[in-house]
N, C-alpha and C. Protein backbone atom coordinates (compact mmCIF):
# COMPACT_ATOMS: atom_id res chain seq x y z
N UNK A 1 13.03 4.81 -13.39
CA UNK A 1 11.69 4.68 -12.82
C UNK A 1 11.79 3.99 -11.46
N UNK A 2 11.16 4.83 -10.54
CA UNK A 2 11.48 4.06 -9.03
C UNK A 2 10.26 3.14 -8.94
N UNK A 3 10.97 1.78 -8.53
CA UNK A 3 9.99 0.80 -7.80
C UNK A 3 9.68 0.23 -6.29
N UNK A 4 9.74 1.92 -5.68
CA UNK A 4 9.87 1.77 -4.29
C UNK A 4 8.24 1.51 -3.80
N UNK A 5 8.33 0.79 -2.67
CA UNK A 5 6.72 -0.02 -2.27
C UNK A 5 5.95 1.27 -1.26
N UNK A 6 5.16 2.00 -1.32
CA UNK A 6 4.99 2.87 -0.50
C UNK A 6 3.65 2.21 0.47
N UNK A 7 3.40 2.66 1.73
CA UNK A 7 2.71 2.13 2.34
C UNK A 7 2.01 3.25 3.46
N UNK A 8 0.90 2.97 3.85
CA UNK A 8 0.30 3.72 4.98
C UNK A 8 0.61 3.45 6.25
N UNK A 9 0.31 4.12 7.00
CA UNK A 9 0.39 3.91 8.41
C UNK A 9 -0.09 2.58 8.67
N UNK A 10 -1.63 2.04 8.48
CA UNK A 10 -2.09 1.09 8.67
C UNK A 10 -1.57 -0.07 8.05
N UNK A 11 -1.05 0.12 6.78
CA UNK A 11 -0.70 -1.09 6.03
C UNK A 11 0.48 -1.24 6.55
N UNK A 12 1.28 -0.94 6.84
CA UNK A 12 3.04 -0.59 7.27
C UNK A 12 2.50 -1.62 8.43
N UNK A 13 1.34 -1.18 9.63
CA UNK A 13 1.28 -1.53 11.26
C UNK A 13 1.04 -3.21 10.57
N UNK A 14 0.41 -3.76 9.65
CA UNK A 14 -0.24 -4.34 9.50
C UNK A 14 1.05 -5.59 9.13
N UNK A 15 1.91 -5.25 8.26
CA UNK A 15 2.77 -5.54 7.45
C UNK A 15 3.92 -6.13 8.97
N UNK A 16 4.22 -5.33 9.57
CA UNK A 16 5.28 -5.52 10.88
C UNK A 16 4.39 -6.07 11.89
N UNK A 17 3.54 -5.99 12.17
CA UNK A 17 2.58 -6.60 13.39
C UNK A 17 2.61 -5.80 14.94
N UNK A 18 2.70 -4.02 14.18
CA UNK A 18 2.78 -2.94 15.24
C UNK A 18 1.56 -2.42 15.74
N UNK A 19 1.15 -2.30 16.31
CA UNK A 19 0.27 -1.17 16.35
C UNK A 19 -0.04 0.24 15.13
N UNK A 20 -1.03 0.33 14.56
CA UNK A 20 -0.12 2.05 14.44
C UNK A 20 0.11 3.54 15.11
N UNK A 21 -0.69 3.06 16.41
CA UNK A 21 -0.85 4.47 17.12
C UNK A 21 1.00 3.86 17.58
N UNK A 22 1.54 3.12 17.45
CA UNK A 22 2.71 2.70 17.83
C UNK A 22 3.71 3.53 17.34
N UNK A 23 3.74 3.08 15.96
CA UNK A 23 4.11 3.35 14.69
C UNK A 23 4.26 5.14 14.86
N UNK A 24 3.15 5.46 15.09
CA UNK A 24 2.75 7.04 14.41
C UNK A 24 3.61 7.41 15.83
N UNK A 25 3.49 7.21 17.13
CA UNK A 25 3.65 7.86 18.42
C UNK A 25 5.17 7.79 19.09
N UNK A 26 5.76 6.14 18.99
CA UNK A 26 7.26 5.81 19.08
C UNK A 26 8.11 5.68 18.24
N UNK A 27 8.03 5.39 16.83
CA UNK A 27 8.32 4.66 15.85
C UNK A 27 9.12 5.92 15.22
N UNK A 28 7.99 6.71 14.70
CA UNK A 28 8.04 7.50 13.82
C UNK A 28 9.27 8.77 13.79
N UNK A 29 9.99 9.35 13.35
CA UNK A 29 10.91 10.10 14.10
C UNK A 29 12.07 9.59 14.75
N UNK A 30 12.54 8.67 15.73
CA UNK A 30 13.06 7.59 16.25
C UNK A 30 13.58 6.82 15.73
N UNK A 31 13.23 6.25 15.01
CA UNK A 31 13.82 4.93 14.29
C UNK A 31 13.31 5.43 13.17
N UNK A 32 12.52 5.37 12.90
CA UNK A 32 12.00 6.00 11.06
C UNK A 32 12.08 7.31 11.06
N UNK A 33 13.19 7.44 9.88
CA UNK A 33 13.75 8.78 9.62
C UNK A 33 12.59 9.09 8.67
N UNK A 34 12.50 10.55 8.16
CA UNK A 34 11.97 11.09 7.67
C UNK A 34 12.50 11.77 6.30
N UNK A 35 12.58 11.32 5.14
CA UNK A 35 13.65 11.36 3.87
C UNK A 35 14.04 9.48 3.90
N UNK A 36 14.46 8.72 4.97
CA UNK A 36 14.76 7.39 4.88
C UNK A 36 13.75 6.83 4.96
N UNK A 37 13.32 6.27 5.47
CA UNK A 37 12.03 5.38 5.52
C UNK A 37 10.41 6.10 5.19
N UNK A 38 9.95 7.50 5.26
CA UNK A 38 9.10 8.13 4.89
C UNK A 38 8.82 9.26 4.45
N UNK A 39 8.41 9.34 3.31
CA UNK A 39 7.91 10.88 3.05
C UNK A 39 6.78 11.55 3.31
N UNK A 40 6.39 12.73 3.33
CA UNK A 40 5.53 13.10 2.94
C UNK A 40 5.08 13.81 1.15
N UNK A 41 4.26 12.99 0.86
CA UNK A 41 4.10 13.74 -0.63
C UNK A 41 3.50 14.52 -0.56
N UNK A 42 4.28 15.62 -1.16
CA UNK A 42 3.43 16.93 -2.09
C UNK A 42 3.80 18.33 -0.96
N UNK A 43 4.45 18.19 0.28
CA UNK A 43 4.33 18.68 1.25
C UNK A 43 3.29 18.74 2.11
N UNK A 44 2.34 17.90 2.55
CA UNK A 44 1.14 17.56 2.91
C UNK A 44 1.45 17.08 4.22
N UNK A 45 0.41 16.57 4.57
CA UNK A 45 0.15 16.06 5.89
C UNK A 45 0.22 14.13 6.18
N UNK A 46 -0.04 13.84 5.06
CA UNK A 46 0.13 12.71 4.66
C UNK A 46 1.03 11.86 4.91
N UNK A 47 1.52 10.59 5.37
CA UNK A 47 2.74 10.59 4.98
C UNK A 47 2.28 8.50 4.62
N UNK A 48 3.82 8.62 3.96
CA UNK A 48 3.57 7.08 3.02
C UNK A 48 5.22 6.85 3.50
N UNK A 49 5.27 5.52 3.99
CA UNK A 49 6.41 4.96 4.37
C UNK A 49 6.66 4.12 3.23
N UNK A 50 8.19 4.11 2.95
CA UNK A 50 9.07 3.16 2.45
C UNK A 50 9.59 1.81 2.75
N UNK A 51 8.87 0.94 1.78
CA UNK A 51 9.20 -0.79 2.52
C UNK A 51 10.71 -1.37 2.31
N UNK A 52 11.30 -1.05 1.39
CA UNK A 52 12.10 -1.09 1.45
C UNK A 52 13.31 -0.79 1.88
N UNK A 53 13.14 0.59 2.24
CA UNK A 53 14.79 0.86 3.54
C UNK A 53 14.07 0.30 4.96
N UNK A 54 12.87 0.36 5.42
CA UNK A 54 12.45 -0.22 6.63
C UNK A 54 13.09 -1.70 6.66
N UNK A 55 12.06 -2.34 5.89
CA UNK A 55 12.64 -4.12 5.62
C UNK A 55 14.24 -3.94 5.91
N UNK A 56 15.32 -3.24 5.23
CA UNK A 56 16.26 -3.50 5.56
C UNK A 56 17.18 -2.96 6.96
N UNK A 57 16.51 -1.98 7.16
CA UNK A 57 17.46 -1.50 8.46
C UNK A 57 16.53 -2.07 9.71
N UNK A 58 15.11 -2.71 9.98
CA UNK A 58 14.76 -3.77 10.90
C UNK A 58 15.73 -4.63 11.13
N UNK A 59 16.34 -5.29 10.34
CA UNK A 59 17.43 -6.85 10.82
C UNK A 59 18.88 -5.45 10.98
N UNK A 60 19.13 -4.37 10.81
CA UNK A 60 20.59 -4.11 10.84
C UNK A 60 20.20 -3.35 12.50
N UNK A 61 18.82 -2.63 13.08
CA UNK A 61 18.88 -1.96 13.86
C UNK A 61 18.60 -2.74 15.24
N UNK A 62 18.27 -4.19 15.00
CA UNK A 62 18.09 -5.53 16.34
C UNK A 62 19.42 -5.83 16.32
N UNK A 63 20.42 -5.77 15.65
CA UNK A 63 21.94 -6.51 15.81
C UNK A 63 22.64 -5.36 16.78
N UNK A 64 22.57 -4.18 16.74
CA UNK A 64 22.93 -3.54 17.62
C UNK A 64 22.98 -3.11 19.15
N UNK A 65 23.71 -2.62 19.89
CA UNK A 65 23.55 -2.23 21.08
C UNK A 65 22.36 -1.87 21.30
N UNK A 66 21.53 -2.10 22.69
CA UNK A 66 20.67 -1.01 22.86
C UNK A 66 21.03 0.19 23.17
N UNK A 67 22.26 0.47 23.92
CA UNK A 67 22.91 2.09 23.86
C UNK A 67 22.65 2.33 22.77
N UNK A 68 23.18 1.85 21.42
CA UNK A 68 23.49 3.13 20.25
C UNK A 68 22.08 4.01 20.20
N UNK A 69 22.70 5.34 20.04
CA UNK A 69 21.46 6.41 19.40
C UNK A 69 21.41 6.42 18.01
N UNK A 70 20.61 6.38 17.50
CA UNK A 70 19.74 6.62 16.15
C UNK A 70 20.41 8.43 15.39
N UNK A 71 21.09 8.37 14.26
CA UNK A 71 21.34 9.46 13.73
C UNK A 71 20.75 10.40 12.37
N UNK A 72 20.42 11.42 12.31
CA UNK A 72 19.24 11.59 10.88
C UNK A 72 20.07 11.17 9.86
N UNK A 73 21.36 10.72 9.93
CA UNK A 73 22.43 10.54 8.82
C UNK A 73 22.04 8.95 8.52
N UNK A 74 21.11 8.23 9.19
CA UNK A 74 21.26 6.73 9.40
C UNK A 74 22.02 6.29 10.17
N UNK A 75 23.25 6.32 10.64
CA UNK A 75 24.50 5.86 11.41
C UNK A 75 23.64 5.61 12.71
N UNK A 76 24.96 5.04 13.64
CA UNK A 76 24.13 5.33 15.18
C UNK A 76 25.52 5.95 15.78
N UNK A 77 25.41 6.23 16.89
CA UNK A 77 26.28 6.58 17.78
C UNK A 77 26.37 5.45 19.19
N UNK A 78 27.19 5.23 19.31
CA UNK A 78 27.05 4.19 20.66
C UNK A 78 27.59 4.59 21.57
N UNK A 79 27.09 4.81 23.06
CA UNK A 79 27.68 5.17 24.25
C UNK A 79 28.23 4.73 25.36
C-alpha cells in the first residue's frame, strides 16, 4: 500500500514558498520530472505532485553545479 503524500499545484507552491504560476511555468518539466515528482492521474489533465521524491531531490539538486543539466533518468549531466 503506497503512502506517498500527493499534492496540488497550490498546496505544493504553498508547502515550498513558490509561486505556483512558478511552479506550473519554470519548475515543472525542468526540475520536476514527470513519472518522478508528478503524475497525472487517470490520464487527465490534472496533475498531483509527489512530496516525497521533491523533499528529497530539493537538498540533492542545491549541492550541485549550476552547469549540471537535469536528465528524465534523474541523473544530471555536468558541463
Amino acid at each position: 500500500m503506497s503512502t506517498t503524500e500527493y499534492l496540488t499545484t497550490d498546496e505544493l507552491a504553498a508547502r515550498i514558498r513558490y509561486d505556483a504560476r512558478t511552479i506550473r511555468e519554470r519548475l515543472k518539466d525542468s526540475v520536476l520530472i514527470e513519472g518522478i515528482h508528478y503524475i497525472r492521474p487517470f490520464g487527465g489533465r490534472k496533475i498531483l505532485y509527489m512530496w516525497e521524491p521533491i523533499e528529497r531531490d530539493m537538498g540533492v539538486q542545491s549541492g550541485h553545479q549550476s552547469l549540471a543539466i537535469p536528465m528524465a533518468n534523474g541523473g544530471r549531466m555536468n558541463g
